[in-house]
N, C-alpha and C. Protein backbone atom coordinates (compact mmCIF):
# COMPACT_ATOMS: atom_id res chain seq x y z
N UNK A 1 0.83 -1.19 0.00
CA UNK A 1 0.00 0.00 0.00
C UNK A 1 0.88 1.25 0.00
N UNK A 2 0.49 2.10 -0.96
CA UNK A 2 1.49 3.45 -0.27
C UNK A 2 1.07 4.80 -0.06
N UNK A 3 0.24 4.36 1.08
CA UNK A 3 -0.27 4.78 1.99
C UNK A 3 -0.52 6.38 1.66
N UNK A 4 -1.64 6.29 0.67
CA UNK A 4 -2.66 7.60 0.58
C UNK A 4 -4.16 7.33 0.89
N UNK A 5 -4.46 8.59 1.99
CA UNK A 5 -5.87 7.95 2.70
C UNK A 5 -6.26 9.70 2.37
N UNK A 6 -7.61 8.98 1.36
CA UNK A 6 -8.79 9.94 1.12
C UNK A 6 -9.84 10.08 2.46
N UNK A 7 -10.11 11.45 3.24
CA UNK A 7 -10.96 11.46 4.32
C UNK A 7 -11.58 12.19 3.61
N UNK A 8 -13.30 11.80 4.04
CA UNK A 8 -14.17 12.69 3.32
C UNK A 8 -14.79 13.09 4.96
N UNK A 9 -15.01 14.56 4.62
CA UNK A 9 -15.77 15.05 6.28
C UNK A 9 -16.57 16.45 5.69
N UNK A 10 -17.60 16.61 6.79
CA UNK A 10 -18.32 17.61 7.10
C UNK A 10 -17.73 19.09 6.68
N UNK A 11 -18.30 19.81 6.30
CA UNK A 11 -18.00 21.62 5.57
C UNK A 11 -18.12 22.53 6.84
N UNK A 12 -18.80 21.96 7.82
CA UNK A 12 -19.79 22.66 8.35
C UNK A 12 -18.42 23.24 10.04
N UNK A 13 -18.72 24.71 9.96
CA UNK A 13 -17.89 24.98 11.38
C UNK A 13 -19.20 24.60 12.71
N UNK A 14 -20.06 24.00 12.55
CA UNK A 14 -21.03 24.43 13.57
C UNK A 14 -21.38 22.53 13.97
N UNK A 15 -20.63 21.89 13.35
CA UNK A 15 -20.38 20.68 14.26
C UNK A 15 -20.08 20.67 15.37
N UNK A 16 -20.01 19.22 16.25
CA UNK A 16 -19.64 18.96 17.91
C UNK A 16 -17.98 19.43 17.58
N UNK A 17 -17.87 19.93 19.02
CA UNK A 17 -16.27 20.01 19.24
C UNK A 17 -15.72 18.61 19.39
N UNK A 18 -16.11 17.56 19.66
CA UNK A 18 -15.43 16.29 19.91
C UNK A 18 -15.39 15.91 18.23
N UNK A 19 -16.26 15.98 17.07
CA UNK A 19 -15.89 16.14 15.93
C UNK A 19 -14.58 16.53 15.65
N UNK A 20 -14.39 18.02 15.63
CA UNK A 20 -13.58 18.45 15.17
C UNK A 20 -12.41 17.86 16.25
N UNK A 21 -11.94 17.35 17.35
CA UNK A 21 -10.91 16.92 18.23
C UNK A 21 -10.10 15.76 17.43
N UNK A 22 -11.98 15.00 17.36
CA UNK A 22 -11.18 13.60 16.04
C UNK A 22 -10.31 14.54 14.68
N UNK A 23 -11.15 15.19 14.31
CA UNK A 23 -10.58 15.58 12.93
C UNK A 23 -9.06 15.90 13.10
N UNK A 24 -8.40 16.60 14.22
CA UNK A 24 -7.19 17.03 14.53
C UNK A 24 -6.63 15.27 14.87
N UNK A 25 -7.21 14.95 15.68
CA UNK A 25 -6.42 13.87 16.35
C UNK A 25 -6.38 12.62 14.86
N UNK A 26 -6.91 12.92 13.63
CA UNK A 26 -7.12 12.22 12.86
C UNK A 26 -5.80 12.35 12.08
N UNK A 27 -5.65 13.80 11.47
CA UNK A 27 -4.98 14.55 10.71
C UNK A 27 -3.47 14.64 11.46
N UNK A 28 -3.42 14.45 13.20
CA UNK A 28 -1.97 14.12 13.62
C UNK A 28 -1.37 12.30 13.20
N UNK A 29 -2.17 11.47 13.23
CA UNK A 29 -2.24 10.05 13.33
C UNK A 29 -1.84 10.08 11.34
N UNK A 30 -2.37 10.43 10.64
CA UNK A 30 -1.79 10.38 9.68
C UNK A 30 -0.71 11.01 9.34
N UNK A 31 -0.55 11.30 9.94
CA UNK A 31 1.40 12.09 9.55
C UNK A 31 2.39 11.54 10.33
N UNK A 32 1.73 10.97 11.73
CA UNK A 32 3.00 9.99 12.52
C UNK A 32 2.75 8.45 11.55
N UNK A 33 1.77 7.93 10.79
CA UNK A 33 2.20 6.96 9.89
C UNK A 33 2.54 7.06 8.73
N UNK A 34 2.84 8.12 8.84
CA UNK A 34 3.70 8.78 6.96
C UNK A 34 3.07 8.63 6.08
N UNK A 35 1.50 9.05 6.32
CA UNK A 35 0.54 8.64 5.11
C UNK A 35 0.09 10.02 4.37
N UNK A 36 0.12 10.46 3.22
CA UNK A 36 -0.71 11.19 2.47
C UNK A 36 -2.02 11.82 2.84
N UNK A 37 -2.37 12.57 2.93
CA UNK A 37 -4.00 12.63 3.53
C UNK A 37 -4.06 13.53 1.56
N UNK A 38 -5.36 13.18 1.76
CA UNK A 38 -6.34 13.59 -0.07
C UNK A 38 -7.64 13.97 0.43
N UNK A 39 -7.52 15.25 0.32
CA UNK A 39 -9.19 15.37 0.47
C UNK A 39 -9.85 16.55 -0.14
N UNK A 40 -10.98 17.41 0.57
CA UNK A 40 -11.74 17.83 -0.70
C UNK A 40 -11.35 19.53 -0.59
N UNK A 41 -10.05 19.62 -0.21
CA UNK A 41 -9.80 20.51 -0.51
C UNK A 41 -10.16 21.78 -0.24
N UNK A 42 -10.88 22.11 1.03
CA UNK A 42 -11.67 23.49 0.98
C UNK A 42 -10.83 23.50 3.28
N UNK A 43 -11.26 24.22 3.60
CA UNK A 43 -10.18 24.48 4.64
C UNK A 43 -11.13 24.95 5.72
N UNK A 44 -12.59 24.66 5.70
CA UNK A 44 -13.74 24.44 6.32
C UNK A 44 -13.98 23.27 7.09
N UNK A 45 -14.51 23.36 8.11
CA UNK A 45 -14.97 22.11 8.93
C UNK A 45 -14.26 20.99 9.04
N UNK A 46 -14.71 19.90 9.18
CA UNK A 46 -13.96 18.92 9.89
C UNK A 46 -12.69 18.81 8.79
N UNK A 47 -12.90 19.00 7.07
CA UNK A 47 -11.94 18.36 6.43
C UNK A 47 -10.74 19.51 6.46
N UNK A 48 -11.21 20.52 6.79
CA UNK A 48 -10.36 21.71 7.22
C UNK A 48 -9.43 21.14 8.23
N UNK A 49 -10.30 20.50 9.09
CA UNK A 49 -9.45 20.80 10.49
C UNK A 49 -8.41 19.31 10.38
N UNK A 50 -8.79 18.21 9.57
CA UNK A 50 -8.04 17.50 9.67
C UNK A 50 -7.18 17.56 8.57
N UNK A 51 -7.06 18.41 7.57
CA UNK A 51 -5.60 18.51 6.60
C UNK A 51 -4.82 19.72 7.69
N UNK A 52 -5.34 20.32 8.01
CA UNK A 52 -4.41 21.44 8.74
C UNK A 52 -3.84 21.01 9.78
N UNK A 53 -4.66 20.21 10.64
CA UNK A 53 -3.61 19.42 11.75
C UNK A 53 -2.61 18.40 11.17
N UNK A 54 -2.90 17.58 10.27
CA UNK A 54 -1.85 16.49 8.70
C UNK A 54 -0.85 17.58 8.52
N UNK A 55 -0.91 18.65 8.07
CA UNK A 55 -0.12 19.22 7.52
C UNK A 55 0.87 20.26 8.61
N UNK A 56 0.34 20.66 9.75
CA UNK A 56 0.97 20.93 11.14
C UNK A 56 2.03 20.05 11.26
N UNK A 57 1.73 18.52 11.70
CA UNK A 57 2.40 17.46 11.78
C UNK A 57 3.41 17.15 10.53
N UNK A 58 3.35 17.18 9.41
CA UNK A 58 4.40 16.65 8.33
C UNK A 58 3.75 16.41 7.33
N UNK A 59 2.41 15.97 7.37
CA UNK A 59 2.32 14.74 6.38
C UNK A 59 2.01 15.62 5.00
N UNK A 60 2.25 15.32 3.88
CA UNK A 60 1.94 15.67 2.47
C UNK A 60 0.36 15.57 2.67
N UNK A 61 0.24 17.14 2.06
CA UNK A 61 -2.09 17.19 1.98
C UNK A 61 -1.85 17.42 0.84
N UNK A 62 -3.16 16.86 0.13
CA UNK A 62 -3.34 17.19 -1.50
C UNK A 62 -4.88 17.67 -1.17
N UNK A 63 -5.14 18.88 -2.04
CA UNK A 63 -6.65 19.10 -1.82
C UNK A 63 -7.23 18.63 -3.17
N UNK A 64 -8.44 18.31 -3.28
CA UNK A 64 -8.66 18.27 -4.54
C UNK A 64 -10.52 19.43 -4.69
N UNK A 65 -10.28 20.32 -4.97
CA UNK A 65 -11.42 21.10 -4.72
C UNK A 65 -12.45 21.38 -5.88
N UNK A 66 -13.58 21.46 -6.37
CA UNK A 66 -14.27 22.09 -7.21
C UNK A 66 -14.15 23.81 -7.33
N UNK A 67 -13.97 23.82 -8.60
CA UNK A 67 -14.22 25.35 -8.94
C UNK A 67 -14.56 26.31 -7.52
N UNK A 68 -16.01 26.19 -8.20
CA UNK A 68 -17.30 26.91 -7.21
C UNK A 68 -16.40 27.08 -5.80
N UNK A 69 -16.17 25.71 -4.72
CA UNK A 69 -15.22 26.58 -3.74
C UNK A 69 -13.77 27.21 -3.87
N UNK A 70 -13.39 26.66 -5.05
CA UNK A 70 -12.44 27.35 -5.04
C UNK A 70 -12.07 29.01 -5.31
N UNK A 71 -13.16 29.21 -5.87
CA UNK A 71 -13.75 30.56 -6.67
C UNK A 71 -14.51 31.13 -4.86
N UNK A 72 -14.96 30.67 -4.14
CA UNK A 72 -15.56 31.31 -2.71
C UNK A 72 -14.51 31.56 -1.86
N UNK A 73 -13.22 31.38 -2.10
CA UNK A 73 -12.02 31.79 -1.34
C UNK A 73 -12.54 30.71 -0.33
N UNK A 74 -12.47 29.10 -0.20
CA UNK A 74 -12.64 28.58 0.95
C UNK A 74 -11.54 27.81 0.66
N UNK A 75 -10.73 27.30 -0.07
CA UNK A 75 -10.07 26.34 -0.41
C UNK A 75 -8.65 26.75 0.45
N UNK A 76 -8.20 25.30 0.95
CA UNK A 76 -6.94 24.98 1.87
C UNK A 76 -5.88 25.27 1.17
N UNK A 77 -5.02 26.71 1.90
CA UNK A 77 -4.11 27.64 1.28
C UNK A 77 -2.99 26.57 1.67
N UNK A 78 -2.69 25.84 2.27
CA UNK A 78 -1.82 25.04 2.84
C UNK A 78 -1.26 24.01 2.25
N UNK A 79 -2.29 23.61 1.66
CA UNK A 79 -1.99 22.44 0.54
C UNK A 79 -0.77 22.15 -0.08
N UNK A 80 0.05 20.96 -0.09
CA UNK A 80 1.26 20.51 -0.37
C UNK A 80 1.14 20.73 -2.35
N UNK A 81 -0.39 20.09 -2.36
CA UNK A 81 -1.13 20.48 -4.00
C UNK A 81 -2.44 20.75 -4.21
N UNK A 82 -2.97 21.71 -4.64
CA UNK A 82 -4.25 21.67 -4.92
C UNK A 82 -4.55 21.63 -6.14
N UNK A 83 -5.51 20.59 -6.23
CA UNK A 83 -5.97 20.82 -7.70
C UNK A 83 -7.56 21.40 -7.40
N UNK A 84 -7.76 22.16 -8.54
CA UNK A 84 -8.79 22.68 -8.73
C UNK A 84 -9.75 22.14 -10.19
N UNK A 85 -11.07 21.59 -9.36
CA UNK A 85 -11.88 20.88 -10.56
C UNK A 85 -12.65 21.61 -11.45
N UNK A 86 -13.09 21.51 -12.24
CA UNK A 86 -14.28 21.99 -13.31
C UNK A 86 -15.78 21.79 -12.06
N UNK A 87 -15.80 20.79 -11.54
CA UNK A 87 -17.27 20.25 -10.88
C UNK A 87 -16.92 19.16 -10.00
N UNK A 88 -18.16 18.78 -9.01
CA UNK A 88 -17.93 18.24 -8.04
C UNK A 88 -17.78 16.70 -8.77
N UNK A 89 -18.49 16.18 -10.02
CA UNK A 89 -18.12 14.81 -10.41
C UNK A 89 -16.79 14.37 -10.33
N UNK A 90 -15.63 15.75 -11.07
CA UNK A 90 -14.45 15.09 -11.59
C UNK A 90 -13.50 14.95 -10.12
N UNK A 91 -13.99 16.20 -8.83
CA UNK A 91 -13.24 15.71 -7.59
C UNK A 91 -13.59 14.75 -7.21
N UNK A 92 -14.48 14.19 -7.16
CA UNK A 92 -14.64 13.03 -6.67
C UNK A 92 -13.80 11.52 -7.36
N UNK A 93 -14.06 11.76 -8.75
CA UNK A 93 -12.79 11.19 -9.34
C UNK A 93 -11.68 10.85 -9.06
N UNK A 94 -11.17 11.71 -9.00
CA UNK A 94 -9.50 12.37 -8.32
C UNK A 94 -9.30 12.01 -7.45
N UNK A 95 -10.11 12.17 -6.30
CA UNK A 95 -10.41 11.78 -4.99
C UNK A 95 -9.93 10.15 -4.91
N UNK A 96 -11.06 9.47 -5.84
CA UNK A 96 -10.87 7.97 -5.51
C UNK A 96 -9.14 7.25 -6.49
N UNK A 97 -9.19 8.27 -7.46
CA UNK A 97 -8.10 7.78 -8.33
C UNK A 97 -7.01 7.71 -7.57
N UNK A 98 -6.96 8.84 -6.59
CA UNK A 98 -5.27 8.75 -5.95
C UNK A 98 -5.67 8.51 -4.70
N UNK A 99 -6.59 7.60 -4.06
CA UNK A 99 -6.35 7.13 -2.47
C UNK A 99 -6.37 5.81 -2.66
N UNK A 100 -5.91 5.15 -1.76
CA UNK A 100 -5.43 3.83 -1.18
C UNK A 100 -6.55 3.26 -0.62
N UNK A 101 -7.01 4.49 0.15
CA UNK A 101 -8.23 3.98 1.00
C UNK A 101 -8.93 5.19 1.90
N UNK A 102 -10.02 5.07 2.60
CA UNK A 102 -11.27 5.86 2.51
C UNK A 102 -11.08 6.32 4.35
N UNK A 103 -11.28 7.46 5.04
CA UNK A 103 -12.02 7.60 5.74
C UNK A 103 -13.01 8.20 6.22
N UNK A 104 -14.40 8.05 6.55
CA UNK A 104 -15.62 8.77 6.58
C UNK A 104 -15.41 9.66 8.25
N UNK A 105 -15.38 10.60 7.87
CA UNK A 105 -15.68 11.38 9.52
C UNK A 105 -16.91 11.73 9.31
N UNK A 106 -17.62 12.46 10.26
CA UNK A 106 -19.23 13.23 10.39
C UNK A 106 -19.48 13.74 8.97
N UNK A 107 -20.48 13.78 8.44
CA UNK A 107 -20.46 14.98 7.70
C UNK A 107 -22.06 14.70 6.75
N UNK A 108 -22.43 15.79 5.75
CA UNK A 108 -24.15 15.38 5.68
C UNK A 108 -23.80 15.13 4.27
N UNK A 109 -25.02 15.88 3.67
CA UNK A 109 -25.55 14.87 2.35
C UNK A 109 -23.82 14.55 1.09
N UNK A 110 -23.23 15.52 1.15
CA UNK A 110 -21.95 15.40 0.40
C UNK A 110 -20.90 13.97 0.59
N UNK A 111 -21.06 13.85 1.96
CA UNK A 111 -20.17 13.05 2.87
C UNK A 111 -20.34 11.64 2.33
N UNK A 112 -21.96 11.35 2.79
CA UNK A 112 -22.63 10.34 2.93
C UNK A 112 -22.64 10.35 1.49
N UNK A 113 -22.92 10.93 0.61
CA UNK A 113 -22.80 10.34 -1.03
C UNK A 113 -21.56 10.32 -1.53
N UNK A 114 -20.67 10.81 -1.05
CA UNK A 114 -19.06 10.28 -1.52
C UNK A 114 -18.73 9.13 -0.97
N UNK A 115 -19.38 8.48 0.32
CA UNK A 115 -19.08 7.40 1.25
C UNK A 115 -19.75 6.22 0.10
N UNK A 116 -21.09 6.92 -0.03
CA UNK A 116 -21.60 5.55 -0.77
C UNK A 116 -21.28 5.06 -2.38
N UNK A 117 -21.05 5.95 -2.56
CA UNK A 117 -20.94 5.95 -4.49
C UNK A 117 -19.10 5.31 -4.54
N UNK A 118 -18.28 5.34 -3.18
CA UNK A 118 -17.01 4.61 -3.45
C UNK A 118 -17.45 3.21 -2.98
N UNK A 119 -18.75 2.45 -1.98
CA UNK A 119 -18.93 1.58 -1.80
C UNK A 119 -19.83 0.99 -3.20
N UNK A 120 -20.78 1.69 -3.81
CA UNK A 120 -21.12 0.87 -4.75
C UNK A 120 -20.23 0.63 -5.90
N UNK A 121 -18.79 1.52 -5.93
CA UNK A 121 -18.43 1.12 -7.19
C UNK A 121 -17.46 0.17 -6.71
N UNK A 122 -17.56 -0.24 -5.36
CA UNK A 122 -17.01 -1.78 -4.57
C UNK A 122 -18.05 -2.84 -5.37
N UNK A 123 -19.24 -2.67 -4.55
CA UNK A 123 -20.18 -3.55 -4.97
C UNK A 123 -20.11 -4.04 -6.52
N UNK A 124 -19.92 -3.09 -7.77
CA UNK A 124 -19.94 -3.30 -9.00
C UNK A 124 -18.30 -3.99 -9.44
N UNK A 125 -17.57 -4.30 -8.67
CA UNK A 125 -16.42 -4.36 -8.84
C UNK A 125 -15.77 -3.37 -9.44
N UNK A 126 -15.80 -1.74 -9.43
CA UNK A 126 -14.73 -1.13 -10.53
C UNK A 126 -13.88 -0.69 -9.48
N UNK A 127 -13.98 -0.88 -7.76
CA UNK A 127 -13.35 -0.57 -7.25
C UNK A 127 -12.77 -1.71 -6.10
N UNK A 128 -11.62 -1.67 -4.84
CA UNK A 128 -11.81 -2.49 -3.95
C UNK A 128 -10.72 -2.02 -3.41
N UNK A 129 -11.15 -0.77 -2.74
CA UNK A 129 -10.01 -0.21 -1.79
C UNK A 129 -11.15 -0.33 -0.14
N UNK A 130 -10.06 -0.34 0.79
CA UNK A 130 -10.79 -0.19 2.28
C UNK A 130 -11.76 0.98 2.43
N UNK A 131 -12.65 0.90 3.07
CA UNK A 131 -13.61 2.25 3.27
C UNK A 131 -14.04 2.21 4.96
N UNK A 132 -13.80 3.29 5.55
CA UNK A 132 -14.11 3.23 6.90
C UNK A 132 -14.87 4.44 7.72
N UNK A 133 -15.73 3.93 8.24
CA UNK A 133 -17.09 5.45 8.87
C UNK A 133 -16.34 5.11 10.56
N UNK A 134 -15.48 6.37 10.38
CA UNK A 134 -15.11 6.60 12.33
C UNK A 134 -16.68 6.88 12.96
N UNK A 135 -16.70 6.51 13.38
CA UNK A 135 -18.09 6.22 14.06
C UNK A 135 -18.00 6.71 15.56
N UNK A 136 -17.84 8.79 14.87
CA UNK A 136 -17.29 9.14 16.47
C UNK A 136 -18.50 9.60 17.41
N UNK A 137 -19.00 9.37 18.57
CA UNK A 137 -19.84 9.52 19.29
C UNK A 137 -21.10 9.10 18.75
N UNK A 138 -20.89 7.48 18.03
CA UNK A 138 -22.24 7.03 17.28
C UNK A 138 -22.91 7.80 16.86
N UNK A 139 -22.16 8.74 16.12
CA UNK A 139 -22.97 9.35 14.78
C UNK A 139 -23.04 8.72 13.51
N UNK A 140 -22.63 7.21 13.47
CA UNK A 140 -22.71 6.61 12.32
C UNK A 140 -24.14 5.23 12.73
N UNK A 141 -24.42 5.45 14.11
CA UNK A 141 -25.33 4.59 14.39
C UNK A 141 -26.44 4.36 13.60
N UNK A 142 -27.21 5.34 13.47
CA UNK A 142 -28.15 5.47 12.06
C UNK A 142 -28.13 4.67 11.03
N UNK A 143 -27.14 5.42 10.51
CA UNK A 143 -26.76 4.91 9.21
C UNK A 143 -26.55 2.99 9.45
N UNK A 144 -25.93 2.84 10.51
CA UNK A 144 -25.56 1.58 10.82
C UNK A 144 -26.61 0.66 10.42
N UNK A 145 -27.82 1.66 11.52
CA UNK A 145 -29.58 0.65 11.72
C UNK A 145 -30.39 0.63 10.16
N UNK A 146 -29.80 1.54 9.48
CA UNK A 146 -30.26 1.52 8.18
C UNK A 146 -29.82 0.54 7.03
N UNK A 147 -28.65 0.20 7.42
CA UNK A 147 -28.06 -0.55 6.60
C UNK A 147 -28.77 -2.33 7.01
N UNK A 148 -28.52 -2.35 8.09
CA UNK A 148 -29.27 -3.90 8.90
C UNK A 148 -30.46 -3.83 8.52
N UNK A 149 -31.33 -2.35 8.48
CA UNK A 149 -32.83 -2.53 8.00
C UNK A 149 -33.08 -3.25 6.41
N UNK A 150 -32.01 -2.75 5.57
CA UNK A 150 -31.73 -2.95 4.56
C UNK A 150 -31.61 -4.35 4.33
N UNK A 151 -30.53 -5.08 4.45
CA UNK A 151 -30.16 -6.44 4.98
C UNK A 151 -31.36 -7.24 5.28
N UNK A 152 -32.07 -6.77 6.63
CA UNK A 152 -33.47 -7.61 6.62
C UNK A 152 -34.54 -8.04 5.56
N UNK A 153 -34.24 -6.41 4.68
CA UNK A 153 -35.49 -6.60 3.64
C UNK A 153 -34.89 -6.87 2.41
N UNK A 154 -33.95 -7.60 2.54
CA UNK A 154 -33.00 -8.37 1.28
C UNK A 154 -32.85 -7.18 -0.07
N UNK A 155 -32.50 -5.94 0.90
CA UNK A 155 -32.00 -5.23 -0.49
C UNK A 155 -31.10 -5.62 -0.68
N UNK A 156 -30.15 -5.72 0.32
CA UNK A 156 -28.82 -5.92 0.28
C UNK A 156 -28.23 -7.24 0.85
N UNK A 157 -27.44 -8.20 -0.12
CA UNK A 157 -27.30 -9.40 0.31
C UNK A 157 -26.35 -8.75 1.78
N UNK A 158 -25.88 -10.30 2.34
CA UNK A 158 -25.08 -10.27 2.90
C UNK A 158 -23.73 -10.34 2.77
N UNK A 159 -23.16 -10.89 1.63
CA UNK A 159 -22.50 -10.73 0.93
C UNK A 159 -21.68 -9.11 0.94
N UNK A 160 -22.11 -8.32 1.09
CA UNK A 160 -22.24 -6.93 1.03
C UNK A 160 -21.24 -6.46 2.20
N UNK A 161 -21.30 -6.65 3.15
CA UNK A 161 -20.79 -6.52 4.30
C UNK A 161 -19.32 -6.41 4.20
N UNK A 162 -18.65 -6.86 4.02
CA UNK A 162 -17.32 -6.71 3.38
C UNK A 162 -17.27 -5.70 2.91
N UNK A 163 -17.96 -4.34 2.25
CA UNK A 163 -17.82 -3.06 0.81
C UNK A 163 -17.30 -2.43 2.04
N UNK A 164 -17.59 -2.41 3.50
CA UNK A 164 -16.95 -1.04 4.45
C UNK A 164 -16.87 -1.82 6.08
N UNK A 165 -16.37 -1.03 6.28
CA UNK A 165 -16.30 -0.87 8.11
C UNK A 165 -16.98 -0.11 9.04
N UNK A 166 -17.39 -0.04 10.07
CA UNK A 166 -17.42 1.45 10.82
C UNK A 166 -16.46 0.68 12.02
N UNK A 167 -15.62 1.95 12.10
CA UNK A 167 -14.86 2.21 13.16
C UNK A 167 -15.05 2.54 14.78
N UNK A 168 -15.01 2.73 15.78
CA UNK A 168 -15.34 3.28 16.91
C UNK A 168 -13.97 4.28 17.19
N UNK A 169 -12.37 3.67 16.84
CA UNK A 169 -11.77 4.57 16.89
C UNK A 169 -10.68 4.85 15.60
N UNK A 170 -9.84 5.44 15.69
CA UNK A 170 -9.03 6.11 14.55
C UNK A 170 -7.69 4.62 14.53
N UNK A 171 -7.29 4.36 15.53
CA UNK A 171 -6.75 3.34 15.59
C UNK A 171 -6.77 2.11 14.86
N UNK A 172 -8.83 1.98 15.33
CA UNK A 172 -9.19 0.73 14.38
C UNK A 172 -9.54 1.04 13.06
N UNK A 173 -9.36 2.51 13.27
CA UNK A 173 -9.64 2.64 11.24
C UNK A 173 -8.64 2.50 10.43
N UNK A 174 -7.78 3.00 11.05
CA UNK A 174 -5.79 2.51 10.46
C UNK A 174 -5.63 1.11 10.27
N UNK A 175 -6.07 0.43 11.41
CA UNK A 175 -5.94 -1.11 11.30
C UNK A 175 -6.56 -1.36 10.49
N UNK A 176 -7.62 -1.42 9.97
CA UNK A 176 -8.58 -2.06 8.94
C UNK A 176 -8.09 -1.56 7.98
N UNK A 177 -7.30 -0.74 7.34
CA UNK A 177 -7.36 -0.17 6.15
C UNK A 177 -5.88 -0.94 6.33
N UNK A 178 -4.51 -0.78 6.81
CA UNK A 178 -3.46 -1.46 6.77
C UNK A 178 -3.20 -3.05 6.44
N UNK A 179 -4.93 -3.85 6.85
CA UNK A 179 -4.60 -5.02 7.02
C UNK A 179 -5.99 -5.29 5.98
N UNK A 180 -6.10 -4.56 5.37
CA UNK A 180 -7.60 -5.11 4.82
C UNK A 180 -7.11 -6.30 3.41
N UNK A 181 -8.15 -6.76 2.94
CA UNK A 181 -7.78 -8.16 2.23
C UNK A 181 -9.09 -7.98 1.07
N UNK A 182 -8.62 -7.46 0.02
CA UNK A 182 -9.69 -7.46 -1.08
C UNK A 182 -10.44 -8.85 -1.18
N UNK A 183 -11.94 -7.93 -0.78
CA UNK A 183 -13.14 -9.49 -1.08
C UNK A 183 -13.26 -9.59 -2.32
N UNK A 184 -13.86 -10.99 -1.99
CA UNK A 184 -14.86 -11.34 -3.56
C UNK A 184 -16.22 -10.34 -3.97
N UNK A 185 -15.95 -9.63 -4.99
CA UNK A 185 -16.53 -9.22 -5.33
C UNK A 185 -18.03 -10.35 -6.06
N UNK A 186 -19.06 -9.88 -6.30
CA UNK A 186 -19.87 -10.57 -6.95
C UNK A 186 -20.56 -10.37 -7.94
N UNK A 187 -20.23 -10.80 -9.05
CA UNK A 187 -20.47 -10.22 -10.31
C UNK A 187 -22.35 -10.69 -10.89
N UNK A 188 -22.72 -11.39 -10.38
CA UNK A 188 -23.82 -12.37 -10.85
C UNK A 188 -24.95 -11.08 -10.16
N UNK A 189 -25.17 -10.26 -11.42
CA UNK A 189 -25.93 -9.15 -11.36
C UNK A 189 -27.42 -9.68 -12.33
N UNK A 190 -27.44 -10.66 -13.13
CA UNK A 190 -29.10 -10.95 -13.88
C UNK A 190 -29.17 -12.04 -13.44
């Protein structure tokens, strides 16, 4: 692995402070394992707070930002590189093209659809990197009960379970992504 970890997180300054603590304590933990941090590039909220603490510490930040913020003066002046996108499709691109592997901190509808659209393109096989929801102060609980609701009503095999993790701490999200073991994907879609 060589060790580039895409974190996707929250925009928002008006999150929990224990949020943003992870986000720092996230963004130090990747620079004492000499890993890359990739993310979306804007210098707001949690993903703010965890390239700026990454990049405090040592580690190489790459932002990868859309226009639009980049054009709102929000984008992370700090950045080792920023690229700047045409639109939010092609960062997201970028995003998955140059990470190793995934981590989900808090964050709303942006978050949660960058989280899922790298797990279904698990599910479809075009992808099979680690994906992990820090699951800080069971704010991923929800989502958790949604997914099992899911499961029950055979949207989703079981099979499935393997596309991600949720984490409880930053520790076990490093571990899972360091030691993870590409599944069988399942192609038998008709």
């Amino acid at each position: 692995m060589k060790k580039i970890v895409c974190v996707y997180g929250a925009s928002s300054n008006a999150v929990k402070t224990s949020f943003f603590e992870t986000a720092h304590q996230l963004g130090k933990e990747i620079a004492r394992r000499k890993y890359t941090l990739v993310f979306g590039g804007a210098e707001v909220g949690l993903m703010g707070a965890v390239a700026s603490s990454a990049h405090k510490h040592g580690a190489k930040v790459v932002g990868i930002v859309p226009e639009v913020i980049h054009k709102a003066g929000l984008s992370f002046q700090d950045a080792d590189k920023l690229i700047v996108t045409p639109d939010m499709y092609q960062r997201k691109k970028l995003m998955a093209k140059h990470s190793d592997g995934f981590i989900v901190l808090p964050g709303g509808f942006g978050t949660l659809e960058e989280a899922l659209e790298i797990i279904t393109r698990k599910q479809l096989g075009n992808e099979n990197k680690p994906i992990v929801f820090l699951n800080i102060d069971r704010f991923y609980h929800p989502l958790m009960a949604l997914f099992e609701y899911w499961y029950k009503q055979h949207i989703l095999k079981e099979s499935n379970r393997h596309l991600y993790h949720f984490a409880k701490t930053i520790d076990e999200a490093f571990d899972y992504i360091e030691h993870y073991k590409p599944g069988m994907i399942e192609k038998k879609w008709f």
